[in-house]
C-alpha atoms as a PDB file:
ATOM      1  CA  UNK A   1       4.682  24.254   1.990  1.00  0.00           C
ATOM      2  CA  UNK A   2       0.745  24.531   1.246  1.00  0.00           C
ATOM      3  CA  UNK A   3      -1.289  23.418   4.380  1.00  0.00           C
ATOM      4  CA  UNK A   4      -3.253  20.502   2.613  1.00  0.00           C
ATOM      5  CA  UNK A   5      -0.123  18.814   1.077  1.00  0.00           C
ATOM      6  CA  UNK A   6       1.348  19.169   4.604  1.00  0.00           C
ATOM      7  CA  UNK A   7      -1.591  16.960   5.938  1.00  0.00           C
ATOM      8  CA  UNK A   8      -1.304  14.587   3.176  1.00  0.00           C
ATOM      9  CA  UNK A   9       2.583  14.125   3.761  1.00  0.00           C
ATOM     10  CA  UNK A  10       0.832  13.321   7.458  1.00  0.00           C
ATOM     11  CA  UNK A  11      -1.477  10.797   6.415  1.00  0.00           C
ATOM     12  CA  UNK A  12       1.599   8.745   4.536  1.00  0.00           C
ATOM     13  CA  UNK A  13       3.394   8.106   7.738  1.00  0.00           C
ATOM     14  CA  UNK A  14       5.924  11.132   7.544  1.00  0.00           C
ATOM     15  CA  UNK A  15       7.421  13.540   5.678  1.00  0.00           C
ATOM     16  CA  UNK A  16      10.571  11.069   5.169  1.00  0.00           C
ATOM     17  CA  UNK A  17       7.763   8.941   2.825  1.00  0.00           C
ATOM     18  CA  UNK A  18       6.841  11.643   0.669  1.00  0.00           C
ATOM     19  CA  UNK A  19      10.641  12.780   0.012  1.00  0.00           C
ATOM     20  CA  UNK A  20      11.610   8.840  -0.517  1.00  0.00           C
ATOM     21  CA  UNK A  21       8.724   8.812  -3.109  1.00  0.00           C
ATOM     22  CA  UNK A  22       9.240  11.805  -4.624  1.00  0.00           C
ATOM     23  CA  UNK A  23      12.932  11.007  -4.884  1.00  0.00           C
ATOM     24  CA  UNK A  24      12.971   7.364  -5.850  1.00  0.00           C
ATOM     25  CA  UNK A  25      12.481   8.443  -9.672  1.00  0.00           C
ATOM     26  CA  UNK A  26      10.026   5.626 -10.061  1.00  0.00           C
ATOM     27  CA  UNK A  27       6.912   6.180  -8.256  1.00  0.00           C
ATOM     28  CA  UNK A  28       4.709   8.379 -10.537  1.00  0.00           C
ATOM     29  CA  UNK A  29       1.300   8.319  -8.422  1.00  0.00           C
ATOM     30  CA  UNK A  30       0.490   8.072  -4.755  1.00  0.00           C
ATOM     31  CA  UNK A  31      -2.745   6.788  -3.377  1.00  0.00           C
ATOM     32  CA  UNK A  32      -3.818   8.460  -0.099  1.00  0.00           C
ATOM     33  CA  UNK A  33      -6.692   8.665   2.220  1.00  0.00           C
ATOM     34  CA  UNK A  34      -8.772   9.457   5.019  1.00  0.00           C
ATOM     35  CA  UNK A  35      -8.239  13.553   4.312  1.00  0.00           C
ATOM     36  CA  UNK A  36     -12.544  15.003   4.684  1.00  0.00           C
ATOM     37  CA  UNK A  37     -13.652  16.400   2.038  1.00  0.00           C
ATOM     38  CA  UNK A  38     -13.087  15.872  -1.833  1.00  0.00           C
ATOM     39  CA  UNK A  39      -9.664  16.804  -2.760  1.00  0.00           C
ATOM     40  CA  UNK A  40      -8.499  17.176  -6.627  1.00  0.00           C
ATOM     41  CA  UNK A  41      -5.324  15.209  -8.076  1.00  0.00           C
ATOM     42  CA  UNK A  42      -2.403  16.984  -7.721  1.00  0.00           C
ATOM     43  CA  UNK A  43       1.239  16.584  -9.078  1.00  0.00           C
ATOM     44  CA  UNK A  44       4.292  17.395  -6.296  1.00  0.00           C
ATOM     45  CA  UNK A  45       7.749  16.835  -7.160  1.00  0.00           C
ATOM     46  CA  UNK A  46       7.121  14.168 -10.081  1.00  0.00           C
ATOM     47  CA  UNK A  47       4.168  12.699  -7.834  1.00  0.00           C
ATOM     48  CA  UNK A  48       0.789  12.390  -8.697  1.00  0.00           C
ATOM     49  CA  UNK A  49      -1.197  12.158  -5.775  1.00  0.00           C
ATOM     50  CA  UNK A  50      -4.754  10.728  -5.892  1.00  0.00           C
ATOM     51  CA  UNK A  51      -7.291  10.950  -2.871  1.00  0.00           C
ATOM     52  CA  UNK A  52     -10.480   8.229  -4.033  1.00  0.00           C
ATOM     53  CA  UNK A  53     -11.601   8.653  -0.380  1.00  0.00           C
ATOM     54  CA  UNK A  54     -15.812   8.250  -0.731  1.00  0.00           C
ATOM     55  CA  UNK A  55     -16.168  11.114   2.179  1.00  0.00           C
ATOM     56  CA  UNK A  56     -18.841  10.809   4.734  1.00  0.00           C
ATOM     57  CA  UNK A  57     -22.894  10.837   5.164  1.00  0.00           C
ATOM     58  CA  UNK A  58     -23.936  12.382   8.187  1.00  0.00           C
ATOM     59  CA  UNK A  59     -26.681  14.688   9.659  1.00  0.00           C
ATOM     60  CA  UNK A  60     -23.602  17.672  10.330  1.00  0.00           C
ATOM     61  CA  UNK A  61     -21.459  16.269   7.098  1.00  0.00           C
ATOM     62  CA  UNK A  62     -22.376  15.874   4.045  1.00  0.00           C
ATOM     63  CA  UNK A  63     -19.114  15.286   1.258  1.00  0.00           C
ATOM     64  CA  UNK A  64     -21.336  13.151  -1.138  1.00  0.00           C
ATOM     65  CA  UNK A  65     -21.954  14.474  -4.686  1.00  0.00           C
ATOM     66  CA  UNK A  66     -24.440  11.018  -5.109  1.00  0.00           C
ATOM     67  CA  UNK A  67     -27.467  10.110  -3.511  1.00  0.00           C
ATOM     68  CA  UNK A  68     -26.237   6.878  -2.281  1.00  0.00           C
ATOM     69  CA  UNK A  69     -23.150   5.202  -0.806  1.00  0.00           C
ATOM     70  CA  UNK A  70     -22.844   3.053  -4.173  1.00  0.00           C
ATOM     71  CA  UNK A  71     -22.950   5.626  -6.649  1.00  0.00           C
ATOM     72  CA  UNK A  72     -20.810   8.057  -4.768  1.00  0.00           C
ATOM     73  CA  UNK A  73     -18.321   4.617  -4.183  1.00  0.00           C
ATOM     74  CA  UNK A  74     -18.480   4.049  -7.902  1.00  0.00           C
ATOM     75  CA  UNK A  75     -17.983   7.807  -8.990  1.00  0.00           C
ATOM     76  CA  UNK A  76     -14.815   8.175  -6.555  1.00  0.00           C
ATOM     77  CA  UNK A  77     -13.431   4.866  -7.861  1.00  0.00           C
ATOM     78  CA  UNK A  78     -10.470   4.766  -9.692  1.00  0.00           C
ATOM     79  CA  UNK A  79      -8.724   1.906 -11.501  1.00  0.00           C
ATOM     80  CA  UNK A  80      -5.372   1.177 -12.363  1.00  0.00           C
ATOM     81  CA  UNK A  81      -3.735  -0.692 -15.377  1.00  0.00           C
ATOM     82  CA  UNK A  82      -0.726  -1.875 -13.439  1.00  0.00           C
ATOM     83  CA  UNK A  83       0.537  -3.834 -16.546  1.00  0.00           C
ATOM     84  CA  UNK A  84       0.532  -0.508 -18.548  1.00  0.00           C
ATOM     85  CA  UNK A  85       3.753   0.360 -19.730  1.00  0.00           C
ATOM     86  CA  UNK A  86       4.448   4.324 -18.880  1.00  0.00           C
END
């Protein structure tokens, strides 16, 4: 299994989560965080998984593709039309 879906798997509270999701037949995207760095959406086993994180600011990190926390809040945004019919 690749390395950065193994850490994502991680970050949803066990592998057991990602197989129940993956499984249920219903879930079609997964929201995760808190993984550094800007990661694209990928698809898994009928999964979408989407990482909004922001990243971080710092003197010995910088993950920001905007100049300020705002803009790089509003570009990593995403919204969801949960009344859209699939």
């Amino acid at each position: 299994m690749e390395r950065s879906f193994q850490m994502i798997r991680a970050l949803m509270g066990a592998d057991q989560l990602g197989d129940l999701l993956e499984a249920s037949g219903v879930v079609q995207t997964a929201y995760y965080g808190h993984l550094h760095g800007l990661h694209p959406t990928f698809t898994h086993g009928g999964v979408t998984y989407v990482n909004p994180a922001v990243g971080v600011n710092k003197k010995r990190m910088n993950e920001w593709q905007r100049p300020t926390f705002m803009e790089q809040w509003a570009w990593r945004t995403k919204i969801v039309d949960l009344d859209k019919k699939v």
